[in-house]
C-alpha atoms as a PDB file:
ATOM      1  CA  UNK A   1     121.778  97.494  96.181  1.00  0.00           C
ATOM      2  CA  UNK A   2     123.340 100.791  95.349  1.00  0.00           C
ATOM      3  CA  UNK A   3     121.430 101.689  92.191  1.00  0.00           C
ATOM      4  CA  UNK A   4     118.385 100.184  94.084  1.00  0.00           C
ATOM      5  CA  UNK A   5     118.578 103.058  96.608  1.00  0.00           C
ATOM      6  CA  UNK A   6     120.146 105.632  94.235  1.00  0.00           C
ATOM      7  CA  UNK A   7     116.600 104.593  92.419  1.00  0.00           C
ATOM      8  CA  UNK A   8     114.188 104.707  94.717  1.00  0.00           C
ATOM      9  CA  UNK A   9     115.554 108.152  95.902  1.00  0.00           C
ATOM     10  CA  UNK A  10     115.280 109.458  92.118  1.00  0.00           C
ATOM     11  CA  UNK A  11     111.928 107.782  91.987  1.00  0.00           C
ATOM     12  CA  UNK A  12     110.622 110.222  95.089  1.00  0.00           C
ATOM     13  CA  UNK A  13     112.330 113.434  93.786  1.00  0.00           C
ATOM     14  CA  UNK A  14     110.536 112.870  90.676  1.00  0.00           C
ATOM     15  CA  UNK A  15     107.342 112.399  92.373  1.00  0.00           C
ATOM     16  CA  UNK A  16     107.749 115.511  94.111  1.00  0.00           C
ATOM     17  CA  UNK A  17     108.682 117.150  90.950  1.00  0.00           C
ATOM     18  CA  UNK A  18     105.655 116.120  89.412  1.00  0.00           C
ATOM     19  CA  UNK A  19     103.246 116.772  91.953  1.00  0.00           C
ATOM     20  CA  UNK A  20     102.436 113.141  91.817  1.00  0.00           C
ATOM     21  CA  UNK A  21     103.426 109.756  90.934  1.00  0.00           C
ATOM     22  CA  UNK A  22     102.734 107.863  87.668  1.00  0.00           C
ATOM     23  CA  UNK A  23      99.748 105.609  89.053  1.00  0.00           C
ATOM     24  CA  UNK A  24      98.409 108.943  90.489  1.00  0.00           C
ATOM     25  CA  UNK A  25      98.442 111.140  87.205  1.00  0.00           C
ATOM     26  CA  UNK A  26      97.269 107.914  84.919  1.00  0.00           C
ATOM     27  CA  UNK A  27      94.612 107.172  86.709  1.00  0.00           C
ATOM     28  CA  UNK A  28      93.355 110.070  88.343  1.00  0.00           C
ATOM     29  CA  UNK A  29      94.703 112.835  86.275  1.00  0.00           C
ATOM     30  CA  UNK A  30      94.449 112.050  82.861  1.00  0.00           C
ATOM     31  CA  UNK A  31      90.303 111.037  83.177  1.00  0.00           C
ATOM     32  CA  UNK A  32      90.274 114.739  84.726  1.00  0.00           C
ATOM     33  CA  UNK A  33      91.848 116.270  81.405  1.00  0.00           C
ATOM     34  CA  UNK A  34      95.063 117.535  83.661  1.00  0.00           C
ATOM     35  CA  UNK A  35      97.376 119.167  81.004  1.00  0.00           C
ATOM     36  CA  UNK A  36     100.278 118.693  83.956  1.00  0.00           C
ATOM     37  CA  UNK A  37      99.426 114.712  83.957  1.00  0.00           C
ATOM     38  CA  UNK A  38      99.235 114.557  79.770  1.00  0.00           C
ATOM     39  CA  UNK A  39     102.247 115.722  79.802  1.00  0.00           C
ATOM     40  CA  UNK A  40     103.813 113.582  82.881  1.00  0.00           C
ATOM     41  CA  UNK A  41     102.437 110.827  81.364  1.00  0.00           C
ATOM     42  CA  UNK A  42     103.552 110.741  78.177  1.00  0.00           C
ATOM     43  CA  UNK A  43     106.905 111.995  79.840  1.00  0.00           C
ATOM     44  CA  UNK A  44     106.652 108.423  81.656  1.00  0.00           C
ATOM     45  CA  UNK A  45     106.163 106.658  78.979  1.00  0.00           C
ATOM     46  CA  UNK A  46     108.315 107.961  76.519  1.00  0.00           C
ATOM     47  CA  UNK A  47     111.648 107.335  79.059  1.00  0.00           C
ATOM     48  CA  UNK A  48     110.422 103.915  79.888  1.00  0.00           C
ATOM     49  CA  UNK A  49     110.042 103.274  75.933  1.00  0.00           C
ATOM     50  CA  UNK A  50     113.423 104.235  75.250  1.00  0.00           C
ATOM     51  CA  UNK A  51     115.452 102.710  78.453  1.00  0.00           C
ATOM     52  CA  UNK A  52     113.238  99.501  77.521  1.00  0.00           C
ATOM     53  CA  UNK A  53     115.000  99.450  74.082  1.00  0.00           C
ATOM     54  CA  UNK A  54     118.049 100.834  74.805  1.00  0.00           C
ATOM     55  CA  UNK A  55     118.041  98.075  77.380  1.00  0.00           C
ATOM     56  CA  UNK A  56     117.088  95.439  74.735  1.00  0.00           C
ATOM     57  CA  UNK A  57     120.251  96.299  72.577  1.00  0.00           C
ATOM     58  CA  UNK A  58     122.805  96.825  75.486  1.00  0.00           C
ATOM     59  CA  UNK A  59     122.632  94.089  77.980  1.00  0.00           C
ATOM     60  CA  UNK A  60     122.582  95.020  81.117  1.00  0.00           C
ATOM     61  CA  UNK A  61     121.718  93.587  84.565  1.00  0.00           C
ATOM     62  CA  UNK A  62     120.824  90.226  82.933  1.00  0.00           C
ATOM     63  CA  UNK A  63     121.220  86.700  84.350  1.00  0.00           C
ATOM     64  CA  UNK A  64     124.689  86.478  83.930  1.00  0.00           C
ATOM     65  CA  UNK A  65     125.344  89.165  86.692  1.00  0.00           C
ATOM     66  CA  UNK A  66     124.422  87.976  90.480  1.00  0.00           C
ATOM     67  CA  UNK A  67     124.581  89.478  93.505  1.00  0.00           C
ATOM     68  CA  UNK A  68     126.080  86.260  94.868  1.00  0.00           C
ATOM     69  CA  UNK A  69     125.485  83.707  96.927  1.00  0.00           C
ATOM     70  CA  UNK A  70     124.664  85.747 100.439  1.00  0.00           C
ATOM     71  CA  UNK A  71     122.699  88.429  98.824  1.00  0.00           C
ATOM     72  CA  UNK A  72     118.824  87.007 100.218  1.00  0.00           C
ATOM     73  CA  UNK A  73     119.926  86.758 103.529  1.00  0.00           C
ATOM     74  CA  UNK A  74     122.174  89.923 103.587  1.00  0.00           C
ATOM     75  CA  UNK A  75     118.768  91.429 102.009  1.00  0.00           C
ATOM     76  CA  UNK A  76     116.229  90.276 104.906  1.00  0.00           C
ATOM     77  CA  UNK A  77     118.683  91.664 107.162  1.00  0.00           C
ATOM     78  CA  UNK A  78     118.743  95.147 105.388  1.00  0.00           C
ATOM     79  CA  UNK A  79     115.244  95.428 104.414  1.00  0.00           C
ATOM     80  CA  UNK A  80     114.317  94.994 107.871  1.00  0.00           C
ATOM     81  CA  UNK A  81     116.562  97.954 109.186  1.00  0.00           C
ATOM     82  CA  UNK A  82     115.157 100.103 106.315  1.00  0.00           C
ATOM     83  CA  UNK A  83     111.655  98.910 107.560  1.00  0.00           C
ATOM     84  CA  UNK A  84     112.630  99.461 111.208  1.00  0.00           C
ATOM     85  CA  UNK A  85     113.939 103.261 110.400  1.00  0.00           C
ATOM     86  CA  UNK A  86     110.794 103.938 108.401  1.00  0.00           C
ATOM     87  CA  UNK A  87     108.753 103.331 111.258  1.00  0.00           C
ATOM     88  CA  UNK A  88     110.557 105.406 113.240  1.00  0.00           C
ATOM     89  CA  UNK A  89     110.773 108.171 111.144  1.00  0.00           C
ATOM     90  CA  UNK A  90     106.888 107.995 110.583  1.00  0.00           C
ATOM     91  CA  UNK A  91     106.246 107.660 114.339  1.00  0.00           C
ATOM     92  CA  UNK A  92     108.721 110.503 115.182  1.00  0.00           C
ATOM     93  CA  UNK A  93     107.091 113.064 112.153  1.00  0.00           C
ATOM     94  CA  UNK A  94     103.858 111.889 113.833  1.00  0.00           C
ATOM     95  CA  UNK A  95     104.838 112.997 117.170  1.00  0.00           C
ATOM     96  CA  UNK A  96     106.007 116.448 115.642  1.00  0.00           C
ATOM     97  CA  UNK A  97     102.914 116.825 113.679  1.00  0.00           C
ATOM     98  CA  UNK A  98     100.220 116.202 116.625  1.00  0.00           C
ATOM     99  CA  UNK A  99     102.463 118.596 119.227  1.00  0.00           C
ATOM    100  CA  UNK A 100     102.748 121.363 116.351  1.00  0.00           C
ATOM    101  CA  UNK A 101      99.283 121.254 113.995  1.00  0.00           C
ATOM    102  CA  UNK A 102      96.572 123.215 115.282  1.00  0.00           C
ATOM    103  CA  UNK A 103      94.277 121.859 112.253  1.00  0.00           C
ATOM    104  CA  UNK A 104      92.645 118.506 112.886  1.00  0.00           C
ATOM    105  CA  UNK A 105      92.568 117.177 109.398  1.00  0.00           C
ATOM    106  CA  UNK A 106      96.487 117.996 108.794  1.00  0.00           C
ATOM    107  CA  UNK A 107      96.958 115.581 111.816  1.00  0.00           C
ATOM    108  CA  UNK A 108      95.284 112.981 109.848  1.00  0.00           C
ATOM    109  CA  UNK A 109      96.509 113.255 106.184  1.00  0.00           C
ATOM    110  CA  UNK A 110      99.594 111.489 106.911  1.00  0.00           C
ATOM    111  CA  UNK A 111      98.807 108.407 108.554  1.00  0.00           C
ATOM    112  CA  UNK A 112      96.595 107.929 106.145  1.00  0.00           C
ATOM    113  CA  UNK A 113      98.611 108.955 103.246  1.00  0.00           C
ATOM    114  CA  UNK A 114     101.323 106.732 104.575  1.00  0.00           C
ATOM    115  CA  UNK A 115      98.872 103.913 105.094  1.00  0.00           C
ATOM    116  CA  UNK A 116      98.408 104.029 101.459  1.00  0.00           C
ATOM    117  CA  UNK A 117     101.232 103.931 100.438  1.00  0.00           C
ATOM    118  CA  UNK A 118     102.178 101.241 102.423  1.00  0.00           C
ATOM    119  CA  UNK A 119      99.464  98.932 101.164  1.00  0.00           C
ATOM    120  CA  UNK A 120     100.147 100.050  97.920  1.00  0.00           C
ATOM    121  CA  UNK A 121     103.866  98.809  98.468  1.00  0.00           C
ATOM    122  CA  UNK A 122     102.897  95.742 100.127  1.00  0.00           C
ATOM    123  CA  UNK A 123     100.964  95.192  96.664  1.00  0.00           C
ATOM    124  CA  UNK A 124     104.469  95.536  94.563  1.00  0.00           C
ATOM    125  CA  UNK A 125     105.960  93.410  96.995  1.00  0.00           C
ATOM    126  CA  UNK A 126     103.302  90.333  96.540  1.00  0.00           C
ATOM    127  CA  UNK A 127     102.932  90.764  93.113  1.00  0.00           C
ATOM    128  CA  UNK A 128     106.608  90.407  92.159  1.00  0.00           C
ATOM    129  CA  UNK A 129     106.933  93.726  90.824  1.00  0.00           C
END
């Protein structure tokens, strides 16, 4: 669970970093001829090549290693606190942004930026990925 949240915290730095995430510069970028997303891009790829093989020749996180026996249940229980402290983080940055922004489009960027990304999460999540 660790290297699960060490993860997805490297994942969103490197979005950031890139102004963008990898669906975001292959799809949208690279049909716009966006140096920055060529390059991200094959960036992406190129890392996910070489962890895939480095992965294929040094086994690890296979079958052999579990979590153990009380890991689905001690996972509902933590990915609904992480679900319940998202929320509240979005509804609290909401509050902050509608009592500070003077600029009515600013106050809705991010619930629908977060809206998106949420569906676009919910997608991972059914899809098994």
């Amino acid at each position: 669970i660790v290297g699960w949240i060490i993860g997805g915290f490297l994942v969103g730095v490197g979005t950031r970093m890139g102004n963008g995430c990898t669906s975001g510069h292959g799809v949208c970028g690279i049909p716009r001829f966006s140096i920055r997303s060529f390059v991200a891009v094959c960036t992406f790829m190129g890392f996910g090549m070489a962890v895939a093989t480095f992965r294929y020749h040094v086994h690890f996180l296979d079958e052999s290693q579990s979590f153990g026996e009380d890991f689905e249940d001690a996972w509902k229980i933590i990915g609904g606190i992480l679900a319940l402290m998202t929320l509240i983080a979005f509804i609290g940055y909401m509050a902050y942004v509608y009592m500070h922004s003077t600029l009515p489009n600013v106050k809705w960027e991010m619930p629908i930026s977060w809206l998106v990304g949420f569906l676009f999460g919910i997608g991972l999540v059914l899809s098994g990925m």
